[in-house]
N, C-alpha and C. Protein backbone atom coordinates (compact mmCIF):
# COMPACT_ATOMS: atom_id res chain seq x y z
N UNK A 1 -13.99 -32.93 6.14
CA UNK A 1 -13.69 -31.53 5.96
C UNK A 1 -12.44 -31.19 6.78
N UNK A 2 -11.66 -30.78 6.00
CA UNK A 2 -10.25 -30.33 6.64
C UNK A 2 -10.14 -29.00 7.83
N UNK A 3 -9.53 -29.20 8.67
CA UNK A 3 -9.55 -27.53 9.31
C UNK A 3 -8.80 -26.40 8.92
N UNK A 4 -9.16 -25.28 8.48
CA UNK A 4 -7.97 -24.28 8.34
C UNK A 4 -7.52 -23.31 8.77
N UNK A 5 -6.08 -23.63 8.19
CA UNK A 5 -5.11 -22.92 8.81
C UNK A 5 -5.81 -21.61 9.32
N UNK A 6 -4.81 -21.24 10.66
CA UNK A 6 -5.28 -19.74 11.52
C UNK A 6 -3.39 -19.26 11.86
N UNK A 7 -3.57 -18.16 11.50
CA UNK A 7 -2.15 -17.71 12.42
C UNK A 7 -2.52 -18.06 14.26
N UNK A 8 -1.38 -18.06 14.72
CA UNK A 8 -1.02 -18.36 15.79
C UNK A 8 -0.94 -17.01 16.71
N UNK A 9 -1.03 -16.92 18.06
CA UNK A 9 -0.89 -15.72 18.77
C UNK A 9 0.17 -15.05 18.40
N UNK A 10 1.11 -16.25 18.56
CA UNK A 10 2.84 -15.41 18.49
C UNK A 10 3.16 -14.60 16.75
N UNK A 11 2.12 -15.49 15.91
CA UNK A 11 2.18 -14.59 14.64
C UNK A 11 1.66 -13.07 14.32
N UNK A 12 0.48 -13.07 15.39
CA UNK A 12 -0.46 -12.18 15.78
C UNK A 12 0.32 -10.98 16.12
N UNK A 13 1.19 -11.16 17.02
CA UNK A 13 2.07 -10.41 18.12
C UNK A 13 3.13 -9.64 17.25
N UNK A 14 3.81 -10.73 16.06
CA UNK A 14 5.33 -10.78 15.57
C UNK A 14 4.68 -9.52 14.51
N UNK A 15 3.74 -9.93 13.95
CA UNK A 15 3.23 -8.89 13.01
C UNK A 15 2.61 -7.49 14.10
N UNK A 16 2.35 -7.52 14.51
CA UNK A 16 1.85 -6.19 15.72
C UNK A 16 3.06 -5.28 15.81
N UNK A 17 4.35 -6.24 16.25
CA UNK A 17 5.65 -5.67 16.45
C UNK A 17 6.02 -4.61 15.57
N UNK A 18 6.26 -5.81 14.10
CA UNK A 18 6.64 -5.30 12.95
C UNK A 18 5.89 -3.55 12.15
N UNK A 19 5.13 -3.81 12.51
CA UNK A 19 3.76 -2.30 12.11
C UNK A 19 4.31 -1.41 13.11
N UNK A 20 4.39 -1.33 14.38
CA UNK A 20 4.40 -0.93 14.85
C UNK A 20 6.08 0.33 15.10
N UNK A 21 7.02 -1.51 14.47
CA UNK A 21 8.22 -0.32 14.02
C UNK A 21 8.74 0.23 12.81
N UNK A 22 7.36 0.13 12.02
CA UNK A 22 7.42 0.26 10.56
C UNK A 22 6.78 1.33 10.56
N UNK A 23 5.85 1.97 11.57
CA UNK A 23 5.18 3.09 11.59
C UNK A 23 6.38 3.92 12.40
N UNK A 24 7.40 3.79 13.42
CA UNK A 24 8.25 4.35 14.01
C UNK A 24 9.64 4.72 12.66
N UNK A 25 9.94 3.75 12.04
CA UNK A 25 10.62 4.05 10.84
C UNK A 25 9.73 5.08 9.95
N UNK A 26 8.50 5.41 9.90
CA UNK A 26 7.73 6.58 8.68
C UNK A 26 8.15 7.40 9.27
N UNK A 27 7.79 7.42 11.03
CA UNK A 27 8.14 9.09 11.53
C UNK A 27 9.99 9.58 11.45
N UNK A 28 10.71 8.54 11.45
CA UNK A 28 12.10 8.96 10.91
C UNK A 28 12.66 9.16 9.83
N UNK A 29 11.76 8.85 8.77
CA UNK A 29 11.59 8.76 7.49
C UNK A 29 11.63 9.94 7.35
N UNK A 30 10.24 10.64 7.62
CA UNK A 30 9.89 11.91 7.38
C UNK A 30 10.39 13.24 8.26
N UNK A 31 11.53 12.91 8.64
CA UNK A 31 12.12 13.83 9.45
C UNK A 31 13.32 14.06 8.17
N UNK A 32 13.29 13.27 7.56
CA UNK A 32 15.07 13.45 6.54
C UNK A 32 14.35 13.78 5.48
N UNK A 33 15.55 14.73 5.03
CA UNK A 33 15.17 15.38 3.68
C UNK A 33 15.85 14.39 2.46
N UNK A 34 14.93 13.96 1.77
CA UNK A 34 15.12 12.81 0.94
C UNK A 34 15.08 13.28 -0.71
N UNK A 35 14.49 14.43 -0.56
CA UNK A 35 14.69 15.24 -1.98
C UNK A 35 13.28 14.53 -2.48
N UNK A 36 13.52 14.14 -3.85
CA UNK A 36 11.87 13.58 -4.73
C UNK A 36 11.57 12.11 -3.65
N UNK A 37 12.62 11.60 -3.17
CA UNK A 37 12.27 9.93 -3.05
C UNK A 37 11.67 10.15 -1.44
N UNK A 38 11.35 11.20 -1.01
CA UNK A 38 10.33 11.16 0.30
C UNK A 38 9.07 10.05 -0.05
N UNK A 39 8.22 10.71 -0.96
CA UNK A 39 6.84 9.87 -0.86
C UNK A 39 7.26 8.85 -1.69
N UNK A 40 8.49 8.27 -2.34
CA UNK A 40 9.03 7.33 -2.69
C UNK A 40 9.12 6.24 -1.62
N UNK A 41 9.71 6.36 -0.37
CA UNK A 41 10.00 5.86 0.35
C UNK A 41 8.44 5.92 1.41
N UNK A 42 7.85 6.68 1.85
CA UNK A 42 6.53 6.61 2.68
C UNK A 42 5.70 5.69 1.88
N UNK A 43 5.53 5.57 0.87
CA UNK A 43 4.94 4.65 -0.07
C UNK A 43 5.04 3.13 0.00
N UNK A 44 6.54 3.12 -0.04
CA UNK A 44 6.66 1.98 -0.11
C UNK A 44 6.75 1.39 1.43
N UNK A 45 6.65 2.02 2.59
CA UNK A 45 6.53 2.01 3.63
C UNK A 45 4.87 1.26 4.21
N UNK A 46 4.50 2.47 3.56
CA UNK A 46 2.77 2.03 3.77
C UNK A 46 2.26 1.36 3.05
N UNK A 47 2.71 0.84 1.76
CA UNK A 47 1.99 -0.31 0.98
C UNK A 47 2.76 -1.75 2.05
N UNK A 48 3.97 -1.69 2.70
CA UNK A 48 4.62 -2.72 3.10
C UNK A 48 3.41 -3.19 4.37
N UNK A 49 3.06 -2.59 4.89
CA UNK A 49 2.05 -2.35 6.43
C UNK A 49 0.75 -2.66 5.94
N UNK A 50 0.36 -1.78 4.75
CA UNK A 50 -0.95 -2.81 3.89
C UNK A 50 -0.64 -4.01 3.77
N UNK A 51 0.20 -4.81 3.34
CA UNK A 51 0.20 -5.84 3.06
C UNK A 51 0.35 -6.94 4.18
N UNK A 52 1.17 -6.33 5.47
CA UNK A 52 1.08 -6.78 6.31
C UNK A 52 -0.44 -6.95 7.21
N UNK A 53 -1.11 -6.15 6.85
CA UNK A 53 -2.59 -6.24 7.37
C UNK A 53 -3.24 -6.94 7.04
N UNK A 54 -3.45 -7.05 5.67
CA UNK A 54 -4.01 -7.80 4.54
C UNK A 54 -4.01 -9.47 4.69
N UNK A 55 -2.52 -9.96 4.43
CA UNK A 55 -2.08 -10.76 4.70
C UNK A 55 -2.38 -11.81 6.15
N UNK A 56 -2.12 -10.89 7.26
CA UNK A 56 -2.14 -11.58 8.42
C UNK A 56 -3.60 -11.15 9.08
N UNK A 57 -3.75 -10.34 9.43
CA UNK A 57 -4.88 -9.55 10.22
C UNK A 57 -6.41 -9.83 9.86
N UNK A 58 -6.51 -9.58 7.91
CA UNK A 58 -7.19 -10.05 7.17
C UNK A 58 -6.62 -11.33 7.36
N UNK A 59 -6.24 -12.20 7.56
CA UNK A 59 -6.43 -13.71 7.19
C UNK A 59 -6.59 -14.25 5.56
N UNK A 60 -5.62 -12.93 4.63
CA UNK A 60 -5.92 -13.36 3.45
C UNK A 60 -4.88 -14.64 2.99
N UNK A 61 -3.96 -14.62 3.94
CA UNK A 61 -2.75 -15.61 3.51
C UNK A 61 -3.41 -17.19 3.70
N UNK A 62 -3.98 -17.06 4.66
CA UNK A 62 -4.94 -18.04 5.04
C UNK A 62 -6.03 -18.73 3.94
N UNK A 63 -6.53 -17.43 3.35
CA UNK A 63 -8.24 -17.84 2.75
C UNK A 63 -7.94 -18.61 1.33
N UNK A 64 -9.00 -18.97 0.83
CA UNK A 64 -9.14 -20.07 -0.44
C UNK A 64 -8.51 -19.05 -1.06
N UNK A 65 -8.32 -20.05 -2.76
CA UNK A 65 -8.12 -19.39 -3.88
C UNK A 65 -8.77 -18.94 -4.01
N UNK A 66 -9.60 -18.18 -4.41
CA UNK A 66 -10.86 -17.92 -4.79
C UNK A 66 -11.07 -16.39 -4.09
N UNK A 67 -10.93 -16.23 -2.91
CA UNK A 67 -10.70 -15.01 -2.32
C UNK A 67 -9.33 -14.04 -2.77
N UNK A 68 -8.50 -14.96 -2.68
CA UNK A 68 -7.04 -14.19 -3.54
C UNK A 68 -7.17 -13.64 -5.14
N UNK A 69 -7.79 -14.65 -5.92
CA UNK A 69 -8.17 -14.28 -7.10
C UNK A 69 -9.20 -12.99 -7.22
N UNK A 70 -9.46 -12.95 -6.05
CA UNK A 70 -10.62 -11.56 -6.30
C UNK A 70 -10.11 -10.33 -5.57
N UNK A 71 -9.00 -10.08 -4.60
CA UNK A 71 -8.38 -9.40 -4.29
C UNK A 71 -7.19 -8.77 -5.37
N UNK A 72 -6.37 -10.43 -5.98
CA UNK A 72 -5.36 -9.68 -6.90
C UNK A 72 -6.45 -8.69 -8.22
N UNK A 73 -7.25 -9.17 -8.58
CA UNK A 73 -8.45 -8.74 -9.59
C UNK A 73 -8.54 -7.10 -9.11
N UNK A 74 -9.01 -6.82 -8.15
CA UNK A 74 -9.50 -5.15 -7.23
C UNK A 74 -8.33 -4.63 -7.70
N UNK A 75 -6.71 -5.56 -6.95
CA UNK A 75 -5.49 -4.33 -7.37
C UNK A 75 -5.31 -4.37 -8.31
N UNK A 76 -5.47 -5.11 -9.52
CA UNK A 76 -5.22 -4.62 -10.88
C UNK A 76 -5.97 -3.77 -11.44
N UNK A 77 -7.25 -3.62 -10.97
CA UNK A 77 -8.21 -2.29 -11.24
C UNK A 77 -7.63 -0.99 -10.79
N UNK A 78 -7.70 -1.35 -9.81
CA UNK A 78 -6.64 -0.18 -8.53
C UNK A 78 -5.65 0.26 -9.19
N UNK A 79 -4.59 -0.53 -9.68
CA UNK A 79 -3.67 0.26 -10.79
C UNK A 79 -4.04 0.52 -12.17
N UNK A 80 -4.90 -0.27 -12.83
CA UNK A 80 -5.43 0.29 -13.91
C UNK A 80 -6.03 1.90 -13.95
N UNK A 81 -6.74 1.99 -12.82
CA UNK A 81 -7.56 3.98 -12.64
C UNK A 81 -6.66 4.50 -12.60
N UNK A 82 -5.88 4.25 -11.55
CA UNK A 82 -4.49 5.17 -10.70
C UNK A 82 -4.12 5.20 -12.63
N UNK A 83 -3.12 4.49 -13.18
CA UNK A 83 -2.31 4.93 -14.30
C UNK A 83 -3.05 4.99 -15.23
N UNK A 84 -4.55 4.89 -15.60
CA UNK A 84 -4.81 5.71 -16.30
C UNK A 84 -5.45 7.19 -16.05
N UNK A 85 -5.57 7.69 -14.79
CA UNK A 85 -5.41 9.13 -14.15
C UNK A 85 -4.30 9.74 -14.53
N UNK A 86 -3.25 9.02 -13.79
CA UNK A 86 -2.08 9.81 -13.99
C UNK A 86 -1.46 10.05 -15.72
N UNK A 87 -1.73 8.85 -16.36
CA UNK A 87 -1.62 9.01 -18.00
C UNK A 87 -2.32 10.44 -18.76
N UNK A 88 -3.64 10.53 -18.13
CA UNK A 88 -4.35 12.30 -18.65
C UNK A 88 -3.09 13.37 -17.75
N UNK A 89 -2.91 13.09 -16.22
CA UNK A 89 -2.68 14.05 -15.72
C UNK A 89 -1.17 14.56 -16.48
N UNK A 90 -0.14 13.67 -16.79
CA UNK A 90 0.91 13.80 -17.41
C UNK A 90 0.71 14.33 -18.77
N UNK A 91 0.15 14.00 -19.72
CA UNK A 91 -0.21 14.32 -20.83
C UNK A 91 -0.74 15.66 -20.73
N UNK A 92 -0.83 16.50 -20.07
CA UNK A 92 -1.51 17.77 -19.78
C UNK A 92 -0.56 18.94 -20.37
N UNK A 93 -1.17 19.74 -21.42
CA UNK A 93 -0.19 21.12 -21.79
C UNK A 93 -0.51 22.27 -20.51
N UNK A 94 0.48 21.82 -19.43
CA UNK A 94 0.78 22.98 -18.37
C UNK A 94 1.59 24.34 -18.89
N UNK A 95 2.36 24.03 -19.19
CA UNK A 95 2.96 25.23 -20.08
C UNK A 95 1.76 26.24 -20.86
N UNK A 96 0.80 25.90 -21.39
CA UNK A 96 -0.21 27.04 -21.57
C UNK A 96 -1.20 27.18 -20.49
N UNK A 97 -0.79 26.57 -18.85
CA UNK A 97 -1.62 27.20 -18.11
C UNK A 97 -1.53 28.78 -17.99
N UNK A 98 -3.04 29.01 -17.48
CA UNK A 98 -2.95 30.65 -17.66
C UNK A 98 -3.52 30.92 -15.82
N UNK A 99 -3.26 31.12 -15.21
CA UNK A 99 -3.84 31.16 -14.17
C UNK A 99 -4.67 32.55 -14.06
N UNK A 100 -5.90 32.32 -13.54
CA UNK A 100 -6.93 33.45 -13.82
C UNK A 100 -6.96 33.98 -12.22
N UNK A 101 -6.11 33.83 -11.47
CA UNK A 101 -6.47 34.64 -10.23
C UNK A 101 -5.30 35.69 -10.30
N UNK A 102 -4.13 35.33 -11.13
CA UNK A 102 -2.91 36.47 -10.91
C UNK A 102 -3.22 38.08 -11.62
C-alpha cells in the first residue's frame, strides 16, 4: 500500500498567505467604484479562495479519483439550479410589474 501524498507545512503556510491577501485585495476591491463589474470581480475573488480551500485545506488535490468525480458532479448541479433560477428569473415580464404598496 502506497502512502499519500499530504501538503507540506510550507504549503500550508504559502496558501494561508495567499487568502489572507486575497481577502485584503476584496477589502480594496470594494472600496473602488467598478460600475456593474463590482460583484464581477468579488466573485471571482471568492470563488478563487474557495478553491484555494478546497484544494489545499480540504486535501481535495490530494484525494482519489473518485472523490473529485463527486465534487466536480455537486458543481455541475450547483450550476445547473443557479442557471436554471436565473433562466425563470430573466425570463420574467417586469415591465407589467404593478407594485401594490405604491
Amino acid at each position: 500500500m502506497s502512502a499519500h501524498a499530504h501538503p507540506t507545512v510550507k504549503t500550508f503556510f504559502a496558501v494561508w498567505i495567499t487568502l489572507l491577501i486575497l481577502t485584503a485585495v476584496t477589502v480594496g476591491v470594494a472600496t473602488l467604484d467598478l460600475g456593474p463589474f463590482n460583484a464581477v470581480v468579488a466573485l471571482a475573488i471568492a470563488t478563487t479562495k474557495a478553491l484555494l480551500v478546497l484544494l489545499f485545506f480540504m486535501e481535495l488535490r490530494y484525494s482519489s479519483a473518485m472523490t473529485k468525480m463527486v465534487v466536480v458532479a455537486a458543481l455541475f448541479f450547483l450550476c445547473l439550479l443557479v442557471g436554471l433560477t436565473l433562466s425563470d428569473y430573466m425570463t420574467r415580464g417586469w415591465s407589467s410589474y404593478v407594485n401594490p404598496f405604491r
